[in-house]
N, C-alpha and C. Protein backbone atom coordinates (compact mmCIF):
# COMPACT_ATOMS: atom_id res chain seq x y z
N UNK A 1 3.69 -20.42 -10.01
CA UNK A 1 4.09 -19.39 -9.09
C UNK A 1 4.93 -19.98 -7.95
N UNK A 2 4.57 -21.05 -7.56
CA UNK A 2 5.28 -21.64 -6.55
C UNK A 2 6.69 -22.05 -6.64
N UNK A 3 6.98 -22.71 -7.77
CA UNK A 3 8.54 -22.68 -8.49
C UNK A 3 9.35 -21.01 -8.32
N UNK A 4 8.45 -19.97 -9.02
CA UNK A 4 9.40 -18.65 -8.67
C UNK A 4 9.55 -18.36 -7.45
N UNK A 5 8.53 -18.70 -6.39
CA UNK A 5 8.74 -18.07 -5.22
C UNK A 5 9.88 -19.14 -4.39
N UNK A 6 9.84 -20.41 -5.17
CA UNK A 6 11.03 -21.25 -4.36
C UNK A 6 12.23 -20.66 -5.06
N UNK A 7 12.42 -20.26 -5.73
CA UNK A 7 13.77 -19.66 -6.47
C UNK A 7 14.24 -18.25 -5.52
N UNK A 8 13.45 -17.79 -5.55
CA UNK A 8 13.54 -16.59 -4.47
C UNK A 8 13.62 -16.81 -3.11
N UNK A 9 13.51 -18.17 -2.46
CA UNK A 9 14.01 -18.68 -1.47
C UNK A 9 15.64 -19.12 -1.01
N UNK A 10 15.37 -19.94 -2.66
CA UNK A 10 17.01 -20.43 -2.68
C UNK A 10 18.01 -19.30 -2.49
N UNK A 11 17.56 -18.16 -3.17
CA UNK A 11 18.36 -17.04 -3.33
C UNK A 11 18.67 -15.88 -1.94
N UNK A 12 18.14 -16.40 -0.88
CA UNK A 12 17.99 -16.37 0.25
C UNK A 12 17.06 -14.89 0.68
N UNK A 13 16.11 -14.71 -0.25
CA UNK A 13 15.00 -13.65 -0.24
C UNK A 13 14.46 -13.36 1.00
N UNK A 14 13.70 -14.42 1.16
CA UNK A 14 12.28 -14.56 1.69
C UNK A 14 12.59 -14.80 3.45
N UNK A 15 11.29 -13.79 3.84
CA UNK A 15 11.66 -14.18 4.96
C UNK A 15 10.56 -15.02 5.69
N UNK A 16 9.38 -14.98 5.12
CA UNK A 16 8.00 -16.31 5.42
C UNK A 16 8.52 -17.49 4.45
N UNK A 17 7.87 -18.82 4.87
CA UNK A 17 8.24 -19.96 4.27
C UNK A 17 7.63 -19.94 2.98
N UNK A 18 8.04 -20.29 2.22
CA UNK A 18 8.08 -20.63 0.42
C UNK A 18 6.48 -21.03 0.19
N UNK A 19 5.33 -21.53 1.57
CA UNK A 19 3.99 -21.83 1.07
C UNK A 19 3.51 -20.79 1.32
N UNK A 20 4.11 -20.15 2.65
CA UNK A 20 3.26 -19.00 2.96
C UNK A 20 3.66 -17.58 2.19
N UNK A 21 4.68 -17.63 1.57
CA UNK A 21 4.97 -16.11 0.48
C UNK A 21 4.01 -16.61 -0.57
N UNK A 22 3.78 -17.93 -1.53
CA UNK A 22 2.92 -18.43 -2.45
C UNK A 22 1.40 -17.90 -1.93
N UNK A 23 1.32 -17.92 -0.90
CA UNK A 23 -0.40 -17.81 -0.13
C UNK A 23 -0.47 -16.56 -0.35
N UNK A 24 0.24 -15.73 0.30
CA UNK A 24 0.60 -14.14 0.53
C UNK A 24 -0.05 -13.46 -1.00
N UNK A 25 0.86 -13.42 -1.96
CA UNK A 25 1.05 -13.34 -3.18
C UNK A 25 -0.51 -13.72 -3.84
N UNK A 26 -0.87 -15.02 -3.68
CA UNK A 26 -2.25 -15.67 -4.24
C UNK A 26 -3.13 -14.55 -3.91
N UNK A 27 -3.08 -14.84 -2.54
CA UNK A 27 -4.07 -14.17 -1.87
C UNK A 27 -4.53 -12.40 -2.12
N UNK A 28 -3.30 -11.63 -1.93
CA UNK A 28 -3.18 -10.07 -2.73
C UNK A 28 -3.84 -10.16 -4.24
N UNK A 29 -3.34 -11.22 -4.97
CA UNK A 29 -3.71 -11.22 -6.40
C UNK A 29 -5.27 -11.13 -6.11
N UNK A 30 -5.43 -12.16 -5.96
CA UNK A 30 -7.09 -12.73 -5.82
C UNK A 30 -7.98 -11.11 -5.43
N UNK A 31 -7.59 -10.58 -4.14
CA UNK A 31 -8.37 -9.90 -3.49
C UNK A 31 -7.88 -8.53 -4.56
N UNK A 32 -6.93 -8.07 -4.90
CA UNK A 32 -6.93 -6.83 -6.37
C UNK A 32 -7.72 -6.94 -7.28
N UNK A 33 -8.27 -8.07 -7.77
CA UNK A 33 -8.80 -8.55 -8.74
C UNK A 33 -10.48 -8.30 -8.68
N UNK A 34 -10.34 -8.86 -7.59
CA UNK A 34 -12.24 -8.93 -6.97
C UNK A 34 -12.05 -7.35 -6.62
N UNK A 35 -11.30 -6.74 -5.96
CA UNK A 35 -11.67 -5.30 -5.82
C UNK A 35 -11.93 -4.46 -6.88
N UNK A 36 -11.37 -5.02 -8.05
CA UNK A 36 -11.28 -4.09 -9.42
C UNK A 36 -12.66 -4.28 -9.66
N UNK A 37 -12.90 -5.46 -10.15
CA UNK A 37 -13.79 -6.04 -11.04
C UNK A 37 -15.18 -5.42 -10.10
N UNK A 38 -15.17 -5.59 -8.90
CA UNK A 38 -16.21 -4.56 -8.14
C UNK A 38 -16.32 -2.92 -7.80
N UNK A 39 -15.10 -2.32 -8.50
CA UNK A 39 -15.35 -1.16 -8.48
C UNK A 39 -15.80 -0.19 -9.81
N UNK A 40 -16.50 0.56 -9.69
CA UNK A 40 -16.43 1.32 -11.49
C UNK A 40 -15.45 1.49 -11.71
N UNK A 41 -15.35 1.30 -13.05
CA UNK A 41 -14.25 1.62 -13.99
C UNK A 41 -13.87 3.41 -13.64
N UNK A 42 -14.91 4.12 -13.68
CA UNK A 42 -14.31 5.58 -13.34
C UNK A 42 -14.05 6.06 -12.08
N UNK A 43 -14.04 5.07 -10.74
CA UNK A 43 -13.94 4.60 -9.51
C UNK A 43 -12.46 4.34 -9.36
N UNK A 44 -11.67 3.71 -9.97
CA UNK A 44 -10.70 2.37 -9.98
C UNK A 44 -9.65 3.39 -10.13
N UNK A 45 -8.90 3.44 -8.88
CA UNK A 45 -7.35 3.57 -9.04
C UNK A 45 -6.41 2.54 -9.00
N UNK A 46 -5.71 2.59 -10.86
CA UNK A 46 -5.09 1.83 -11.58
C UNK A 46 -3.66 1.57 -10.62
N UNK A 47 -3.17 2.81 -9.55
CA UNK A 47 -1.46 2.33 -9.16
C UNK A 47 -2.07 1.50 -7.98
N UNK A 48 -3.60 1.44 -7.56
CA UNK A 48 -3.56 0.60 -6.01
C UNK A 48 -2.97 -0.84 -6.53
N UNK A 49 -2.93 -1.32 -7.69
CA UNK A 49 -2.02 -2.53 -7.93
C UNK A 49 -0.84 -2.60 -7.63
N UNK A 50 -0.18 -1.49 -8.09
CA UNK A 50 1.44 -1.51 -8.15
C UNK A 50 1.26 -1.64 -6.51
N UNK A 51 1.10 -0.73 -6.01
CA UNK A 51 1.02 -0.61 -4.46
C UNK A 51 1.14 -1.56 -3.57
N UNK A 52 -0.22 -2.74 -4.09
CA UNK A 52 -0.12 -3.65 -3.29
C UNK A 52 0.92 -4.71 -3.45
N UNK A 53 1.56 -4.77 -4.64
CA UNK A 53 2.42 -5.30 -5.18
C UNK A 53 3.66 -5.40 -4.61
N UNK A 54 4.36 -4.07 -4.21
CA UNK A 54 5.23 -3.53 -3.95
C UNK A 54 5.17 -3.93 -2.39
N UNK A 55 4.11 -3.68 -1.28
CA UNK A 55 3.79 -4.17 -0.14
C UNK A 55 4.23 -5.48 0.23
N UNK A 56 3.47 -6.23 -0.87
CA UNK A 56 3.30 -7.83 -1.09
C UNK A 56 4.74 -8.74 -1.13
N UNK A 57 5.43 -7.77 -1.70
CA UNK A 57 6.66 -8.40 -2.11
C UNK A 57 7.97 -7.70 -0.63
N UNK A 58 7.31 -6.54 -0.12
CA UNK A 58 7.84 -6.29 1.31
C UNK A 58 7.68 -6.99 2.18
N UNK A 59 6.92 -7.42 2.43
CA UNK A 59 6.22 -8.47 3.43
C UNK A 59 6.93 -9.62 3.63
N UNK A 60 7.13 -10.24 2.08
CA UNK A 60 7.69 -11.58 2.14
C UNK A 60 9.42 -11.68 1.91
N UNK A 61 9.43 -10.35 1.36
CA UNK A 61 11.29 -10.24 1.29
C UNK A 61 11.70 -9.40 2.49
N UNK A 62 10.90 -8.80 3.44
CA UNK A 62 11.92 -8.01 4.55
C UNK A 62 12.28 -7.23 3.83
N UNK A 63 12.27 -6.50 3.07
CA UNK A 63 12.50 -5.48 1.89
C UNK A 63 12.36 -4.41 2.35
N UNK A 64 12.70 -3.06 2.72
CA UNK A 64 12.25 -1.87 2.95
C UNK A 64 11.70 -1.08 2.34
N UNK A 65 10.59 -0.60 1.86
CA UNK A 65 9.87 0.60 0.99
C UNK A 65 11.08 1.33 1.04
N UNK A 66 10.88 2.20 -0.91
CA UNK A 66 11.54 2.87 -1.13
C UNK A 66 11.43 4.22 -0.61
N UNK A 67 12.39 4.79 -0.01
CA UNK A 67 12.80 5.85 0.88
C UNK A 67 12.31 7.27 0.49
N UNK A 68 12.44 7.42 -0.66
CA UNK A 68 11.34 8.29 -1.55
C UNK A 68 10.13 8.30 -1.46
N UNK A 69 9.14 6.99 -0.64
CA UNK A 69 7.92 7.23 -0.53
C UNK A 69 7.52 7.86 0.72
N UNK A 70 8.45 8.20 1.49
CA UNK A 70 8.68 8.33 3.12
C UNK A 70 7.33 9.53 3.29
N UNK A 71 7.37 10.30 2.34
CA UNK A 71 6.45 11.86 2.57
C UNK A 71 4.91 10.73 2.45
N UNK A 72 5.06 9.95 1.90
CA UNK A 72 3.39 9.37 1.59
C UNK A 72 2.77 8.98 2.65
N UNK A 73 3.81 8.13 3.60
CA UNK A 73 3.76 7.40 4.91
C UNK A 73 3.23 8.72 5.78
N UNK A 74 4.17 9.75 6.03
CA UNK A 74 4.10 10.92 6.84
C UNK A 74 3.00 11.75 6.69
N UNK A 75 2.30 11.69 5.40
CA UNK A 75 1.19 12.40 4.87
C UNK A 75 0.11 11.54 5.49
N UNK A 76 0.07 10.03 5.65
CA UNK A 76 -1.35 9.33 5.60
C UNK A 76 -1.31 9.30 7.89
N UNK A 77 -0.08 9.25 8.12
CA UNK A 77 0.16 9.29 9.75
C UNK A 77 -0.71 10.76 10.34
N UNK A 78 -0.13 11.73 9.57
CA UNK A 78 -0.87 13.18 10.21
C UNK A 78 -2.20 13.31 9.40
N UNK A 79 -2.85 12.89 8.85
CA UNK A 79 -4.44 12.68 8.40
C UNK A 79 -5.16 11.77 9.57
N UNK A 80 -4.01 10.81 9.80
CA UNK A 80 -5.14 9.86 10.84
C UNK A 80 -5.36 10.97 12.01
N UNK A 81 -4.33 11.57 12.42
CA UNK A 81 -4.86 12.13 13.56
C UNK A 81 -5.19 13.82 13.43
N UNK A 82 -5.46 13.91 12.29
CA UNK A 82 -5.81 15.61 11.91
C UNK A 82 -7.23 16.27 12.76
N UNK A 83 -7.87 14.88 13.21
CA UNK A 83 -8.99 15.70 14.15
C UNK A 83 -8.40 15.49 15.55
N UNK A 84 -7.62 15.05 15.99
CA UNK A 84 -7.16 14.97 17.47
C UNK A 84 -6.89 16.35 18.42
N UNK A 85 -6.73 17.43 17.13
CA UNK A 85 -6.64 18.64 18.04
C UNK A 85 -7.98 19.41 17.53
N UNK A 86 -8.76 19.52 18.09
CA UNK A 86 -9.86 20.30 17.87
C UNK A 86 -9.84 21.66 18.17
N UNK A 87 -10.35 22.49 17.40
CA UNK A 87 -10.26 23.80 17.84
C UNK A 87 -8.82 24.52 17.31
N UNK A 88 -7.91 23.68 16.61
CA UNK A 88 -7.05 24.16 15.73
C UNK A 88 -7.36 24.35 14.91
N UNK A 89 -7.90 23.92 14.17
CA UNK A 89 -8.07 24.46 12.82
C UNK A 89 -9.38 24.48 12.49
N UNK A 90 -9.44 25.28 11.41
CA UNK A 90 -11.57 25.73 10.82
C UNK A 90 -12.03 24.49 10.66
N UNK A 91 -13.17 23.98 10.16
CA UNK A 91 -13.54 23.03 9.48
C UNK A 91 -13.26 23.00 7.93
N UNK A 92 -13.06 24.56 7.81
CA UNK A 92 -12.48 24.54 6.38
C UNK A 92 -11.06 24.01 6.30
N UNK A 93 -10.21 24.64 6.89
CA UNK A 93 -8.43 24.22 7.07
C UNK A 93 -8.70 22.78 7.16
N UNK A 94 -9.35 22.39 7.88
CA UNK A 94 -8.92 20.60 8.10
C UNK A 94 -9.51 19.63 6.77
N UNK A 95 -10.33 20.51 6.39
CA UNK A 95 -11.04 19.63 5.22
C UNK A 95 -9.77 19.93 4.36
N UNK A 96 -9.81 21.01 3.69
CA UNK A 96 -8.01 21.65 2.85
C UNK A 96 -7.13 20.68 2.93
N UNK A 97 -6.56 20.57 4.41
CA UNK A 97 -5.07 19.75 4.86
C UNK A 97 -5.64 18.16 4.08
N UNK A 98 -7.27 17.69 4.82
CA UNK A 98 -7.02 16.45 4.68
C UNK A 98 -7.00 15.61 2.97
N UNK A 99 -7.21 16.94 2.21
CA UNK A 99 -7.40 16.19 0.96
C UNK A 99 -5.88 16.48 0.13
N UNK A 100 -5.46 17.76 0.91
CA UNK A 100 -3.42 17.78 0.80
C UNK A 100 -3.45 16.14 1.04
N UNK A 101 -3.14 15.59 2.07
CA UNK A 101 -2.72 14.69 2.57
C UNK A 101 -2.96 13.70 1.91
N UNK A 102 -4.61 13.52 1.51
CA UNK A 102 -4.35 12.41 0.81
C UNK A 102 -3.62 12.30 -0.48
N UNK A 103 -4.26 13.16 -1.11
CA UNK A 103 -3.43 13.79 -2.35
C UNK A 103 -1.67 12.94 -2.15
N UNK A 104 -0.85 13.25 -1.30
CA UNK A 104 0.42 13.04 -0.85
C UNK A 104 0.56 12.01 -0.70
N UNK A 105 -0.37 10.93 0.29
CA UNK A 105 -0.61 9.66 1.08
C UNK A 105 -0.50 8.68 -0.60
N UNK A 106 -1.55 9.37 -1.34
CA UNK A 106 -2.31 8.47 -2.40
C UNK A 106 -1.09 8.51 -4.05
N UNK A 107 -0.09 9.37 -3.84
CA UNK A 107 0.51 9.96 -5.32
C UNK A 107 1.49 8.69 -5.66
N UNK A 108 0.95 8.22 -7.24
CA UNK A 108 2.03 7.48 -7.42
C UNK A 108 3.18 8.21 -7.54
N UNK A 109 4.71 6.88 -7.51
CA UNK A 109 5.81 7.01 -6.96
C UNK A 109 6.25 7.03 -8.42
């Protein structure tokens, strides 16, 4: 792994140093892995890989998420603060919105 991620250096990728994108990378792998293997199988959402993947490889290339995921970002921002206004909405409406949202937050791309 360390050879590809120096190739992707040379190529003027990366914007952490060539041990620390190798660490980065290790490290995501490692911790997907142990999360799987500890969750049920009928538990386990299969795209949180791609996901972190896609992150993983943002991180270390300065890369921008694809622009198309923009509604997912915007969906998981107004869930964090969906209880901040109280008294807007039922307890029913907010329960509704917040599983819209995740629904949106969570949809593969």
């Amino acid at each position: 792994m360390h050879r590809i991620v120096e190739r992707i250096a040379e190529a003027g990728r990366l914007k952490v140093t060539v041990e620390t994108a190798a660490a980065m990378i290790h490290a995501a792998g490692s911790g997907m892995t142990l999360s799987l293997i500890n969750t049920a199988p009928e538990d386990r959402d299969l795209d949180q890989s791609r996901r972190l993947r896609e992150a993983t490889i943002a991180a270390i290339t300065g890369e921008a998420q694809d622009a198309s995921r923009d509604f997912a970002q915007r969906a998981a921002g107004l869930k964090s603060v969906l209880d901040e206004a109280p008294g807007l909405l039922s307890t029913g409406e907010r329960a509704l919105l917040g599983e819209i949202l995740d629904r949106l937050a969570n949809a593969p791309s």
